[in-house]
Protein backbone atom coordinates (compact mmCIF):
# COMPACT_ATOMS: atom_id res chain seq x y z
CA UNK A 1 -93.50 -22.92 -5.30
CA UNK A 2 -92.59 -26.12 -7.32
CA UNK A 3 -91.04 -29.04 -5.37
CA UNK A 4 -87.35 -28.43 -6.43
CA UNK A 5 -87.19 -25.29 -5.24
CA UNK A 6 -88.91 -26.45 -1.85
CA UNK A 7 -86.72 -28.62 -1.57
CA UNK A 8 -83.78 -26.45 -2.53
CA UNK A 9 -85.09 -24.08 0.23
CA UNK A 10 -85.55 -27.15 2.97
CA UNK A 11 -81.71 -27.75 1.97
CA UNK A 12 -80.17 -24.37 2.69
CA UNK A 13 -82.59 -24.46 5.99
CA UNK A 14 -80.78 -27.46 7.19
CA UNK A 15 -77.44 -26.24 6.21
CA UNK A 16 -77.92 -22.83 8.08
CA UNK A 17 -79.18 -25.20 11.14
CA UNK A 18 -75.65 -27.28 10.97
CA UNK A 19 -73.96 -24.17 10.23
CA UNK A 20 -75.09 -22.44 13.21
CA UNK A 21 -74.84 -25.87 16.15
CA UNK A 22 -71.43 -26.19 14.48
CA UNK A 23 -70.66 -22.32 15.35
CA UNK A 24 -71.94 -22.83 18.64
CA UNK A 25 -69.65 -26.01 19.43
CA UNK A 26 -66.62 -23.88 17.93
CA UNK A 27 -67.57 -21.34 20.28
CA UNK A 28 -67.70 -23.36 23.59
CA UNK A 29 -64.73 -24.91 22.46
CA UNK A 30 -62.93 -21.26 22.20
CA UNK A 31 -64.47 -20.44 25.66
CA UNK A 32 -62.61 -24.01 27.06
CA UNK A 33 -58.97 -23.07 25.13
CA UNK A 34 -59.39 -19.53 27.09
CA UNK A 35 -59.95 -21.32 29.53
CA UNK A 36 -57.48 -23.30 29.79
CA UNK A 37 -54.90 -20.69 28.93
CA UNK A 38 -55.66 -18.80 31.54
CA UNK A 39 -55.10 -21.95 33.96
CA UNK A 40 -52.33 -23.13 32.42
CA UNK A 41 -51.02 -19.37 32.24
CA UNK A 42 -51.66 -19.56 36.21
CA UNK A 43 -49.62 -22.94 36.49
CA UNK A 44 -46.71 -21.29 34.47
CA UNK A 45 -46.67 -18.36 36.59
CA UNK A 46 -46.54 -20.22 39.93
CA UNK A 47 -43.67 -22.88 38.94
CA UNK A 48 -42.08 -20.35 37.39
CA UNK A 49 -42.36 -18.12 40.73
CA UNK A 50 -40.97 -21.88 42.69
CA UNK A 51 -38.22 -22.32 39.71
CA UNK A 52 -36.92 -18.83 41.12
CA UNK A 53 -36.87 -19.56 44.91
CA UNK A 54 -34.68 -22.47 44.03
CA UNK A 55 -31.27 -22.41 45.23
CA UNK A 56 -28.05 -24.34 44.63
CA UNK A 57 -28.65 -26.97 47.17
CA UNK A 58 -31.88 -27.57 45.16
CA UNK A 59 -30.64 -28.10 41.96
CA UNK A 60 -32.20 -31.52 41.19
CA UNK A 61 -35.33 -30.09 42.41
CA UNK A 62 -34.84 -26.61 40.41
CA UNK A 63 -34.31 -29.16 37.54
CA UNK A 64 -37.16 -30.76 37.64
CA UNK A 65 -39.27 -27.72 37.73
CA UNK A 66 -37.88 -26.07 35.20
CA UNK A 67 -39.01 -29.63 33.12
CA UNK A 68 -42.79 -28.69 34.08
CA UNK A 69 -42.30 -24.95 33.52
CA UNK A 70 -41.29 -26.48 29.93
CA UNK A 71 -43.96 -28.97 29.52
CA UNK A 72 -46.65 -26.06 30.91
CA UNK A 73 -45.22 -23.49 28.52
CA UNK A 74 -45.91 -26.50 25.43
CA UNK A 75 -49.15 -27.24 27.22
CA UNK A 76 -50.01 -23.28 26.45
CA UNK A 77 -49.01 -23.58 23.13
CA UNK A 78 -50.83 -26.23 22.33
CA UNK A 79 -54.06 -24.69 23.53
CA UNK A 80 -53.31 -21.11 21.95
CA UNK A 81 -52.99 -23.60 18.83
CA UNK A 82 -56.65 -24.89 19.77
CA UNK A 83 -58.56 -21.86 20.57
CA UNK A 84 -56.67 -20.74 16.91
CA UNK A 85 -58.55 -23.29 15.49
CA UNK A 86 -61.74 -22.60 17.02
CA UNK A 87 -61.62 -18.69 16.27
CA UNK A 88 -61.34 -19.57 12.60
CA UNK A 89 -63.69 -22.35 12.35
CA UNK A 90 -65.99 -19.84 13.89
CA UNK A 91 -65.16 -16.96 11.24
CA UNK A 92 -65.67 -19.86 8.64
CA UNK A 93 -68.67 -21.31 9.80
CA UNK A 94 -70.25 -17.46 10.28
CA UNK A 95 -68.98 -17.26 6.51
CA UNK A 96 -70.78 -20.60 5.46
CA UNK A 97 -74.13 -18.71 7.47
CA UNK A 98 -73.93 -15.22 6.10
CA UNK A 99 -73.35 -17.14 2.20
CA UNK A 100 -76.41 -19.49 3.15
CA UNK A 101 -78.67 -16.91 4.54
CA UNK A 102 -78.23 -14.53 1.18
CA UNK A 103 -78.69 -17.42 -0.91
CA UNK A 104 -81.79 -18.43 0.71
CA UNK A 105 -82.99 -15.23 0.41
CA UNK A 106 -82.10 -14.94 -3.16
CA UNK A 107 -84.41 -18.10 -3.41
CA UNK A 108 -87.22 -16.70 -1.29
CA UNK A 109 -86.98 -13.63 -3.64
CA UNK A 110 -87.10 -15.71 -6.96
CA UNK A 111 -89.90 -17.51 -5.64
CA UNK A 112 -92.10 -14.39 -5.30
């Protein structure tokens, strides 16, 4: 096998390589926006459960938690947005892997 081709091969390798520890990072960071949905989910659930056992005596109190039940709800939102993210840098990077892996076996092929 000539050089340029090694070195064509050596390439695709080492994009496959950064393909695949990118993948993995996108996928721990999916597992932490879960995660974290589920918490903040949790956190919602229970103000929202307090906001409810407010009464009218309590109404600077009720007001206040319905301000967190608001700021949790954007919190959720905001991690719904980053586990988005991750799910399609995942799909892209498999994409990237699945296109590099065919091409390298093209080039194995051609080299035979």
């Amino acid at each position: 096998m000539n050089n340029k081709n090694r070195d064509l091969m050596d390439e695709m390798q080492r994009e496959v390589r950064e393909a695949r520890i990118e993948r993995k990072m996108a996928r721990s960071m999916q597992v932490e926006s879960e995660a974290s949905i589920k918490n903040i989910q949790k956190q919602c659930d229970e103000k929202v459960k307090m906001e409810r056992l407010m009464n009218d005596k309590n109404r600077d109190v009720m007001n206040g938690m319905q301000a967190e039940v608001r700021k949790c709800r954007a919190d959720r939102a905001k991690a719904e947005s980053a586990l988005s993210e991750a799910t399609a840098t995942i799909k892209n990077l498999e994409g990237e892997i699945e296109k590099a892996n065919f091409e390298l076996e093209e080039l194995k092929e051609s080299k035979e």
